[in-house]
PDB file of N, CA and C in Angstrom:
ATOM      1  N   UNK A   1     -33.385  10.406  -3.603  1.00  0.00           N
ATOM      2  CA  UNK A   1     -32.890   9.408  -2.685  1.00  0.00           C
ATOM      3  C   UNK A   1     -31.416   9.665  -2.407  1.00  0.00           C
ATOM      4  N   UNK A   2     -30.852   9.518  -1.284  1.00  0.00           N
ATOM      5  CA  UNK A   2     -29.786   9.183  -0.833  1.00  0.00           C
ATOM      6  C   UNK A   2     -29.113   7.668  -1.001  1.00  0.00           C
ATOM      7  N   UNK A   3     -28.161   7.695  -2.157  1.00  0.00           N
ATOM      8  CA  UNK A   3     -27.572   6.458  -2.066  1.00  0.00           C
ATOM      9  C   UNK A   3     -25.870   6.798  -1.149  1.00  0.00           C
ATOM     10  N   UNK A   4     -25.791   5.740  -0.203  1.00  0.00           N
ATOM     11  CA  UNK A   4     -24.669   5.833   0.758  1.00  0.00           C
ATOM     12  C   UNK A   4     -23.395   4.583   0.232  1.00  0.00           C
ATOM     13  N   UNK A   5     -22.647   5.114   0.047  1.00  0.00           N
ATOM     14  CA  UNK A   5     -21.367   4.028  -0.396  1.00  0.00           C
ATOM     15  C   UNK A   5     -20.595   3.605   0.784  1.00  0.00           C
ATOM     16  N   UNK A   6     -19.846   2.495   0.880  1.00  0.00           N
ATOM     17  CA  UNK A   6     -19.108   2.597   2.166  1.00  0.00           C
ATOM     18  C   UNK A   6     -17.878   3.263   2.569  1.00  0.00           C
ATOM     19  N   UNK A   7     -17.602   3.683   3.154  1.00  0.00           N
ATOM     20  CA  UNK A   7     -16.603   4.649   3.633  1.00  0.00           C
ATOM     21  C   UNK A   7     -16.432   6.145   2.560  1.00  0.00           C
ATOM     22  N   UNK A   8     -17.517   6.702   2.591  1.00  0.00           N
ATOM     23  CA  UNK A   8     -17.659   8.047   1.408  1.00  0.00           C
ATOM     24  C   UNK A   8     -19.121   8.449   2.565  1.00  0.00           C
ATOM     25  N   UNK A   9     -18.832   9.601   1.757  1.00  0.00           N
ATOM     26  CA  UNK A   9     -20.417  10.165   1.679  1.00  0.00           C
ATOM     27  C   UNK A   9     -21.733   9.942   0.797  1.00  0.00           C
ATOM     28  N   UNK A  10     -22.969  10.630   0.948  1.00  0.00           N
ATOM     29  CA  UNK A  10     -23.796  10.229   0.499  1.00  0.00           C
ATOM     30  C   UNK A  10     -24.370  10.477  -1.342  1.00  0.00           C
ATOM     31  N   UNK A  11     -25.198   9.955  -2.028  1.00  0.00           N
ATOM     32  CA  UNK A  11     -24.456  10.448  -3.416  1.00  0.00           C
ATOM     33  C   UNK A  11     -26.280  11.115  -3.683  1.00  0.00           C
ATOM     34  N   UNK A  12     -26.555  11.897  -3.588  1.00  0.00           N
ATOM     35  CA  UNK A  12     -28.501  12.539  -4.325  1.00  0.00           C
ATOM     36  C   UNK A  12     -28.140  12.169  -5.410  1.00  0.00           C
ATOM     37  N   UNK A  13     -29.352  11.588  -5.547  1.00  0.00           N
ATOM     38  CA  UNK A  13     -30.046  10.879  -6.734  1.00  0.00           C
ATOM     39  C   UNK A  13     -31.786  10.635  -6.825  1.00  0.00           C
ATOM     40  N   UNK A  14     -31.943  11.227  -8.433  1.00  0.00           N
ATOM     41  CA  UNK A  14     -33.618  10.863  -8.377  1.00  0.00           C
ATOM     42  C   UNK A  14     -33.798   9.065  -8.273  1.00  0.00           C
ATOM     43  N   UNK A  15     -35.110   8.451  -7.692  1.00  0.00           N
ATOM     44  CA  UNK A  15     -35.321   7.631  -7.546  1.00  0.00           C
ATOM     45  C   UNK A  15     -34.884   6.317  -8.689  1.00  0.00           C
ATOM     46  N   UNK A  16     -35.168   7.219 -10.011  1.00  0.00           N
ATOM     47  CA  UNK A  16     -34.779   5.835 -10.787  1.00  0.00           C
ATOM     48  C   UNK A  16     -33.480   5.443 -11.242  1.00  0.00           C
ATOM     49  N   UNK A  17     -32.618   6.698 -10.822  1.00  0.00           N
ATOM     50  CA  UNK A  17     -31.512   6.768 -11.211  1.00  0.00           C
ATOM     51  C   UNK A  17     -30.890   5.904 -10.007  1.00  0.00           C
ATOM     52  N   UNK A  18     -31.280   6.137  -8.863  1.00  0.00           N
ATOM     53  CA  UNK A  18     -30.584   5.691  -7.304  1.00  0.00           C
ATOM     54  C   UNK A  18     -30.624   4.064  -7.454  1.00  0.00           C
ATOM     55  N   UNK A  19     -31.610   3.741  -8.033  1.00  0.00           N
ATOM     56  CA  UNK A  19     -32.108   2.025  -7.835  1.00  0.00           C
ATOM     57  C   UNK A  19     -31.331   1.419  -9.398  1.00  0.00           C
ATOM     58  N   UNK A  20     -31.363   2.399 -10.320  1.00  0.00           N
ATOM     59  CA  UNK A  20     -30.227   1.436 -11.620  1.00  0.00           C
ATOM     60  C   UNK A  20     -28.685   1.583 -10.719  1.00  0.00           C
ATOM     61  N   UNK A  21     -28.472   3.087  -9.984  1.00  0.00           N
ATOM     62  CA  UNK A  21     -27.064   2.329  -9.435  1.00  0.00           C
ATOM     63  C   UNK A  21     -26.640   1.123  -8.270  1.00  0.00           C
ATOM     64  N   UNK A  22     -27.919   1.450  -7.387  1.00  0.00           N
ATOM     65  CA  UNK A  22     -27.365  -0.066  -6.539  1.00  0.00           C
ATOM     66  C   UNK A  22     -27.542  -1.518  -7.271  1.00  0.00           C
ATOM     67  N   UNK A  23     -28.317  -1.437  -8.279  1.00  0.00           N
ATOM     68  CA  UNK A  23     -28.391  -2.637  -9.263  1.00  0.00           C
ATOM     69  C   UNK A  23     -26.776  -3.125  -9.346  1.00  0.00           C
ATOM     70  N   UNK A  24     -26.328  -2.100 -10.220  1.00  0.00           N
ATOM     71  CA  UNK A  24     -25.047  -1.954 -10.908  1.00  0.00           C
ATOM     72  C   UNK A  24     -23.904  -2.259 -10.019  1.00  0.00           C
ATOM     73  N   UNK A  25     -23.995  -1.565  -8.439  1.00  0.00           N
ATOM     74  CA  UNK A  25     -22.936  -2.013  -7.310  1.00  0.00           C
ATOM     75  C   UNK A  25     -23.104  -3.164  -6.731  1.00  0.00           C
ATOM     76  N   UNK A  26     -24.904  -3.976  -6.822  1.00  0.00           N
ATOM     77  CA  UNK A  26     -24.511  -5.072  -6.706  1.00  0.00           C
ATOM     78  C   UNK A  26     -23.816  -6.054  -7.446  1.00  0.00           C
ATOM     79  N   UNK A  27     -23.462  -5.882  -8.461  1.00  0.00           N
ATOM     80  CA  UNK A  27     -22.562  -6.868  -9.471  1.00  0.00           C
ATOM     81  C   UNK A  27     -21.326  -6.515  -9.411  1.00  0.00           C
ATOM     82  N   UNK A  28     -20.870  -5.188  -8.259  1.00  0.00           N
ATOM     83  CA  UNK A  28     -19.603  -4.900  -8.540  1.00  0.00           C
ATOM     84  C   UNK A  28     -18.719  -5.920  -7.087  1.00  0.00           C
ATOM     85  N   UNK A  29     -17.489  -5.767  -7.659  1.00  0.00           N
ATOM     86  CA  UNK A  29     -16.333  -6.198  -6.532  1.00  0.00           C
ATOM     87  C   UNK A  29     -15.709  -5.338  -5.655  1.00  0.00           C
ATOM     88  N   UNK A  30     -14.717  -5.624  -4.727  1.00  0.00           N
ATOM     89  CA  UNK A  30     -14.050  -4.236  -3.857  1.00  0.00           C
ATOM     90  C   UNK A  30     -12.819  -4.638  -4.313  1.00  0.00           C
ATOM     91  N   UNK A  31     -11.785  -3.489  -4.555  1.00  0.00           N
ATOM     92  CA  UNK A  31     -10.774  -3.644  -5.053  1.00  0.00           C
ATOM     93  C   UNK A  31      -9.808  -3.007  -4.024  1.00  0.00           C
ATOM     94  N   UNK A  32      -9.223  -3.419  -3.619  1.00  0.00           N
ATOM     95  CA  UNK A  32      -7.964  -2.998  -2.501  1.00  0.00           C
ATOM     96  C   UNK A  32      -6.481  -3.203  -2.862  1.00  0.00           C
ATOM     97  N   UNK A  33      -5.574  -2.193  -2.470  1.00  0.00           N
ATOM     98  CA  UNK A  33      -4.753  -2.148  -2.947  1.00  0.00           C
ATOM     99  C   UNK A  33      -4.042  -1.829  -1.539  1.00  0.00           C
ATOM    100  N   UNK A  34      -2.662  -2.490  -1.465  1.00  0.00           N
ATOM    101  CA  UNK A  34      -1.942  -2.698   0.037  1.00  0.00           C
ATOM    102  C   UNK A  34      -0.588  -2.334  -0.334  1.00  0.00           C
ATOM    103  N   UNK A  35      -0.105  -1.704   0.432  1.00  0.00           N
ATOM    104  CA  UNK A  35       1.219  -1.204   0.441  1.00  0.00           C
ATOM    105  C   UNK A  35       2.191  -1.953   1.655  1.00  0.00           C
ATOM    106  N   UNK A  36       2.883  -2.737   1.312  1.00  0.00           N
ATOM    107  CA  UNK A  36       3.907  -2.963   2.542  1.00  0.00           C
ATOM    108  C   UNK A  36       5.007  -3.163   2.647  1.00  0.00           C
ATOM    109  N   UNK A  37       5.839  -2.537   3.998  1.00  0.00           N
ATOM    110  CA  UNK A  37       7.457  -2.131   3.720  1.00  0.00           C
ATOM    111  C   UNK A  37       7.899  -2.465   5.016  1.00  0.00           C
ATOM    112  N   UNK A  38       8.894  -3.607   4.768  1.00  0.00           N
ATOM    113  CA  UNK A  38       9.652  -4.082   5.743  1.00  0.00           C
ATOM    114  C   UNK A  38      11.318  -3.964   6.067  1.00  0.00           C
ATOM    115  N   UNK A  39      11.581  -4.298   7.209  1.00  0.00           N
ATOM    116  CA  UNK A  39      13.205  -3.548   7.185  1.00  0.00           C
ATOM    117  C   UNK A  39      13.311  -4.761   7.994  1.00  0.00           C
ATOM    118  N   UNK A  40      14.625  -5.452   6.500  1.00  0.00           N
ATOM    119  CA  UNK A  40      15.606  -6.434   7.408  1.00  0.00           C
ATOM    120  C   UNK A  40      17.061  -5.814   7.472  1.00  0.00           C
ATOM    121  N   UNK A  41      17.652  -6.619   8.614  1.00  0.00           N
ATOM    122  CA  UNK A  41      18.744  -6.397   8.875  1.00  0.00           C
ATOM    123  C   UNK A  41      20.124  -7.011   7.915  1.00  0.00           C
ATOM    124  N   UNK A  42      20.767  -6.149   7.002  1.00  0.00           N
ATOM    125  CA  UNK A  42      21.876  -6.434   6.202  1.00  0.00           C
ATOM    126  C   UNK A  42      22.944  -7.636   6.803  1.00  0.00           C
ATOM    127  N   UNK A  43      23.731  -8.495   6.330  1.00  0.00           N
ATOM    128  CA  UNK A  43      25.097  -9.011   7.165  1.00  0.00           C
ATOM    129  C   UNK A  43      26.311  -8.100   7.248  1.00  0.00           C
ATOM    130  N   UNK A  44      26.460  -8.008   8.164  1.00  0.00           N
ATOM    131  CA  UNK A  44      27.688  -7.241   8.382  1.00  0.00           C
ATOM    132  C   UNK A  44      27.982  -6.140   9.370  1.00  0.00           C
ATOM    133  N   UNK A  45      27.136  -5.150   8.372  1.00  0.00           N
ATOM    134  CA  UNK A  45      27.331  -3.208   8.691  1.00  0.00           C
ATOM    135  C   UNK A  45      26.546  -3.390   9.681  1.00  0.00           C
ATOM    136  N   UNK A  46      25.333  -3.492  10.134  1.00  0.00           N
ATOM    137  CA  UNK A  46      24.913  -3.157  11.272  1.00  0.00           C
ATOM    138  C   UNK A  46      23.363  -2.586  10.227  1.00  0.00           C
ATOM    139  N   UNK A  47      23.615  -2.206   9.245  1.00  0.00           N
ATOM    140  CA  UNK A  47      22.112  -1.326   8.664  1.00  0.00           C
ATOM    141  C   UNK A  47      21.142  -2.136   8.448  1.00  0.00           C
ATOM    142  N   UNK A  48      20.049  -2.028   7.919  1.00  0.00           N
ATOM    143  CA  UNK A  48      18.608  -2.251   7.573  1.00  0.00           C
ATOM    144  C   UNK A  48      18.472  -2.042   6.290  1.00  0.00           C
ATOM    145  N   UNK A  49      17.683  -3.082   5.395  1.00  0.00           N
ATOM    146  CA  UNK A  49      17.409  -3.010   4.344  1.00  0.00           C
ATOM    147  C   UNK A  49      15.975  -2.640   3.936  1.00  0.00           C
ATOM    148  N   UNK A  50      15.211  -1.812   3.031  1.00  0.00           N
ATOM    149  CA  UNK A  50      13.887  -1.380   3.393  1.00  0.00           C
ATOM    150  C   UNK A  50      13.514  -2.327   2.567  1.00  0.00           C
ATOM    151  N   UNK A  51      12.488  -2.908   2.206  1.00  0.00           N
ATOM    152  CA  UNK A  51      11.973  -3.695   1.432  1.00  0.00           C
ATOM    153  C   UNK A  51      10.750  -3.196   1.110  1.00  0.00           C
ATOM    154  N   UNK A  52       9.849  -3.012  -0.169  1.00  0.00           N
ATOM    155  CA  UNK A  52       8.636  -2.357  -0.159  1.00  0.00           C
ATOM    156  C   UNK A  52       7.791  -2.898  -1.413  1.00  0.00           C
ATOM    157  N   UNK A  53       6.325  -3.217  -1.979  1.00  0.00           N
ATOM    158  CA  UNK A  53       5.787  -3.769  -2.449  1.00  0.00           C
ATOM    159  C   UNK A  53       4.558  -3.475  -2.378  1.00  0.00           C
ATOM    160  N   UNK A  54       3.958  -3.743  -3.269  1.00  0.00           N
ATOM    161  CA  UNK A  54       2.357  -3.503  -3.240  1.00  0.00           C
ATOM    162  C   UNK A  54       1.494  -4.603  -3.172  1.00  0.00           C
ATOM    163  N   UNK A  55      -0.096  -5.036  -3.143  1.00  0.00           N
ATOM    164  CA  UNK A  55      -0.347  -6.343  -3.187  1.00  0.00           C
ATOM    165  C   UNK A  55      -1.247  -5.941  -3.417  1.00  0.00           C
ATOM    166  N   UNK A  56      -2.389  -6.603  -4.740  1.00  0.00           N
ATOM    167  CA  UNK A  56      -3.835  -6.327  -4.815  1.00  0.00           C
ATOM    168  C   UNK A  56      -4.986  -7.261  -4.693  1.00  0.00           C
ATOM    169  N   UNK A  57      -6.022  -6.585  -4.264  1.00  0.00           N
ATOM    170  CA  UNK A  57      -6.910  -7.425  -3.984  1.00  0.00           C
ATOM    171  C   UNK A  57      -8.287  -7.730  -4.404  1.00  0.00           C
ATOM    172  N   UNK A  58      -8.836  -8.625  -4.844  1.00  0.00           N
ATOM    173  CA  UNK A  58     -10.041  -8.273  -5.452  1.00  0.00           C
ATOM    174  C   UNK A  58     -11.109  -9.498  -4.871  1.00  0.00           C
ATOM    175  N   UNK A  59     -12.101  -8.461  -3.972  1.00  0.00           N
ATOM    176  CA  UNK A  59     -13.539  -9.373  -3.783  1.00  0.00           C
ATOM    177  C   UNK A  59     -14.721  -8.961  -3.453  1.00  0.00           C
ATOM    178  N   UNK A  60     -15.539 -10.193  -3.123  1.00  0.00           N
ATOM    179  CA  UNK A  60     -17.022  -9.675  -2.947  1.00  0.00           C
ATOM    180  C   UNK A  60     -17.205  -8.763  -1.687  1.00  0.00           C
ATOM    181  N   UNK A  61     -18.359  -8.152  -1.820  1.00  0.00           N
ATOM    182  CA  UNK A  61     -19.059  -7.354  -0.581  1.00  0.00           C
ATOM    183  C   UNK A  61     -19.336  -8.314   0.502  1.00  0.00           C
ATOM    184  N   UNK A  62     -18.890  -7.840   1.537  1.00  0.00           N
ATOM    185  CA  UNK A  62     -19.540  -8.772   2.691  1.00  0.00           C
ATOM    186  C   UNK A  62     -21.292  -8.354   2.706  1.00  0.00           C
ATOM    187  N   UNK A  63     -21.810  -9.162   2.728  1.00  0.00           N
ATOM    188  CA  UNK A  63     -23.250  -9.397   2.763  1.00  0.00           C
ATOM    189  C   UNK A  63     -23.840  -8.280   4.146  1.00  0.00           C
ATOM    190  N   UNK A  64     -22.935  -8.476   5.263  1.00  0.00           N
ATOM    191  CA  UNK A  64     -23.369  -7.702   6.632  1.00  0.00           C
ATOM    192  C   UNK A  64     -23.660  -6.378   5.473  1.00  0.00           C
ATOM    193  N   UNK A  65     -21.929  -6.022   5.120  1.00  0.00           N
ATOM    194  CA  UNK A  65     -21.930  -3.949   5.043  1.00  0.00           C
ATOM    195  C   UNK A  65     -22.792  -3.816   3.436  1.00  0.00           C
ATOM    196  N   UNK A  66     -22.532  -4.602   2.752  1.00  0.00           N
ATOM    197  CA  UNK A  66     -22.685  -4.330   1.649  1.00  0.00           C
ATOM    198  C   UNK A  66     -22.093  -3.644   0.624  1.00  0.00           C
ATOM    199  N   UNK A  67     -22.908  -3.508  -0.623  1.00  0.00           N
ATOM    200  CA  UNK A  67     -21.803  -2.032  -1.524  1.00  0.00           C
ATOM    201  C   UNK A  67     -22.684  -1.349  -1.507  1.00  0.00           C
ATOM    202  N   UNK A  68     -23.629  -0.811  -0.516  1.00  0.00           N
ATOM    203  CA  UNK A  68     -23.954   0.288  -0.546  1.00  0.00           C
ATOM    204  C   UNK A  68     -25.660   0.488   0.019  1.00  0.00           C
ATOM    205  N   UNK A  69     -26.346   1.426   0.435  1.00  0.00           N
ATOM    206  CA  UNK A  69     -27.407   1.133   0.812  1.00  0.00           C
ATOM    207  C   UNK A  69     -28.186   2.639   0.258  1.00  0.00           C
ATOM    208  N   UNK A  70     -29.393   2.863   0.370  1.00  0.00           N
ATOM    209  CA  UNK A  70     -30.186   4.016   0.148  1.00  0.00           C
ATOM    210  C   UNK A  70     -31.213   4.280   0.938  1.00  0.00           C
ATOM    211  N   UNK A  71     -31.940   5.592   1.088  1.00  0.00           N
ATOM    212  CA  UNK A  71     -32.886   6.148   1.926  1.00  0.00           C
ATOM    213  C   UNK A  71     -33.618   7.175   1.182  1.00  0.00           C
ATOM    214  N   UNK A  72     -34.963   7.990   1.572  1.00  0.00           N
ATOM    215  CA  UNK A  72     -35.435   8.443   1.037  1.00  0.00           C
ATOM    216  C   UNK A  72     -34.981   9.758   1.513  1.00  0.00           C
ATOM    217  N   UNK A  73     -35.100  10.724   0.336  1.00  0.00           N
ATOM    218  CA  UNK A  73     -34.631  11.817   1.412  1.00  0.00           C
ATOM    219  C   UNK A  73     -35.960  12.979   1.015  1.00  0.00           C
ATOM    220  N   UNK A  74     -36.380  13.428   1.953  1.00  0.00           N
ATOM    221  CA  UNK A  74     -37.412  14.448   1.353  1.00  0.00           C
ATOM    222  C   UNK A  74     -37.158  15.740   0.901  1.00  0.00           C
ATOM    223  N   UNK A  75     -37.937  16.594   0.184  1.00  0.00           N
ATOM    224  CA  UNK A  75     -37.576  17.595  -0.132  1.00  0.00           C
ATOM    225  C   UNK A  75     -37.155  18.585   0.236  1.00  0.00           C
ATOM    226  N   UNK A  76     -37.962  18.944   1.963  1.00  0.00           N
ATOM    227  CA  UNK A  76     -37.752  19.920   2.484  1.00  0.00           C
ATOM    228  C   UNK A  76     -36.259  19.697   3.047  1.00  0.00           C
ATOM    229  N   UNK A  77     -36.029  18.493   3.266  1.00  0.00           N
ATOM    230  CA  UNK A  77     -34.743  18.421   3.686  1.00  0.00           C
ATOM    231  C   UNK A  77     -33.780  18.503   2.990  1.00  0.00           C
ATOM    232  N   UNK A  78     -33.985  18.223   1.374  1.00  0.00           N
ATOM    233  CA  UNK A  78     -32.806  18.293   0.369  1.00  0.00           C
ATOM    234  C   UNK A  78     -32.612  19.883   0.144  1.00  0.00           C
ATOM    235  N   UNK A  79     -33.802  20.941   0.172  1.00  0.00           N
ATOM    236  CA  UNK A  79     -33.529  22.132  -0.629  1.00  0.00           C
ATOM    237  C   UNK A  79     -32.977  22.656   1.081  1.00  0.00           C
ATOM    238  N   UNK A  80     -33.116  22.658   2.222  1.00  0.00           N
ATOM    239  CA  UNK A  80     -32.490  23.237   3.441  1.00  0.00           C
ATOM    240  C   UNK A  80     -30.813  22.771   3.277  1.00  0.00           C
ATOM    241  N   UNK A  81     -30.223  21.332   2.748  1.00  0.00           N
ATOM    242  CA  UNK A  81     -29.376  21.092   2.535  1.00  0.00           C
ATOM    243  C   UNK A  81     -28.508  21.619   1.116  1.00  0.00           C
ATOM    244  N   UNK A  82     -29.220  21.645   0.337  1.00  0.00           N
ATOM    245  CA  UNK A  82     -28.807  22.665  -0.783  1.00  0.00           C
ATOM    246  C   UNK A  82     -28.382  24.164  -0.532  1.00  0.00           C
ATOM    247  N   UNK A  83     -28.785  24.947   0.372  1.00  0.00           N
ATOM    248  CA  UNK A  83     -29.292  25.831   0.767  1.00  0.00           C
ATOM    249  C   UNK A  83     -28.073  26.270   1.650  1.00  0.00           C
ATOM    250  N   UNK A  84     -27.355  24.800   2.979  1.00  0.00           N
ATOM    251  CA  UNK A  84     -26.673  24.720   3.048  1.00  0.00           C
ATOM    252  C   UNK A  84     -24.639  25.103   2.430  1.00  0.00           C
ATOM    253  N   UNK A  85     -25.237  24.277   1.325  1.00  0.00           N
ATOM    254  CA  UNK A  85     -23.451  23.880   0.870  1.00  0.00           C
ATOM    255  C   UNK A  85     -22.779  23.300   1.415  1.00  0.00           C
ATOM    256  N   UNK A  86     -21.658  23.515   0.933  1.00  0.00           N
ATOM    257  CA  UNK A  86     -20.730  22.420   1.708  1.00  0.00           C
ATOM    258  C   UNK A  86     -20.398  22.466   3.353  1.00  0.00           C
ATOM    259  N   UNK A  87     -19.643  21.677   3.879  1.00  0.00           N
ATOM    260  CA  UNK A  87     -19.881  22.221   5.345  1.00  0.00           C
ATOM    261  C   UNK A  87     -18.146  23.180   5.100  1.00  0.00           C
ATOM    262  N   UNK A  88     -18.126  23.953   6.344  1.00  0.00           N
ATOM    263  CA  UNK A  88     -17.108  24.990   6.494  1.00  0.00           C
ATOM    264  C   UNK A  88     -16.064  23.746   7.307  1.00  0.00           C
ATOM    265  N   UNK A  89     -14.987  24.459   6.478  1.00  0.00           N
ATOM    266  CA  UNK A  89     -13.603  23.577   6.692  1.00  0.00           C
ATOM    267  C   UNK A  89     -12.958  22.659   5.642  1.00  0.00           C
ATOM    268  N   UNK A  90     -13.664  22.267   4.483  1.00  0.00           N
ATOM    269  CA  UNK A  90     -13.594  21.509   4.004  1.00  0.00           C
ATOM    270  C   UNK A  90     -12.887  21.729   2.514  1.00  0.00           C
TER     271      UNK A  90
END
């Protein structure tokens, strides 16, 4: 099976292994982490002060995307993709 994460690629997996991990991602959270940097203006000189900080975030899957979904993938198509490798460029 093809288990698909969101914003990644796809992860092969045998069937029983594919269905204990979406078990497991459904109990998980999304964790985000934000970077932000602002520039005020000093009194006086005329310069800018940078200001910068991080902010974290922690929550559920939106129900629409989910944490993740799966498909079956067949054989002939996994060993042509094996067969494959990686794609060129990468």
């Amino acid at each position: 099976m093809i288990v698909s994460l969101p914003y990644g690629d796809g992860l092969v997996l045998d069937t029983e292994d594919a269905i204990a991990l979406l078990k497991i991602l459904a109990r998980a959270e999304k964790w985000h982490e934000k970077y932000h940097t602002t520039q005020q203006p000093t009194e006086g000189n005329g310069h800018k002060a940078r200001e910068s900080f991080s902010s974290y975030h922690c929550y559920g899957f939106e129900r629409s995307g989910g944490c993740g979904s799966a498909k079956v993938l067949n054989n002939t198509l996994y060993q042509t993709a094996k067969m494959a490798g990686k794609p060129g460029g990468e």
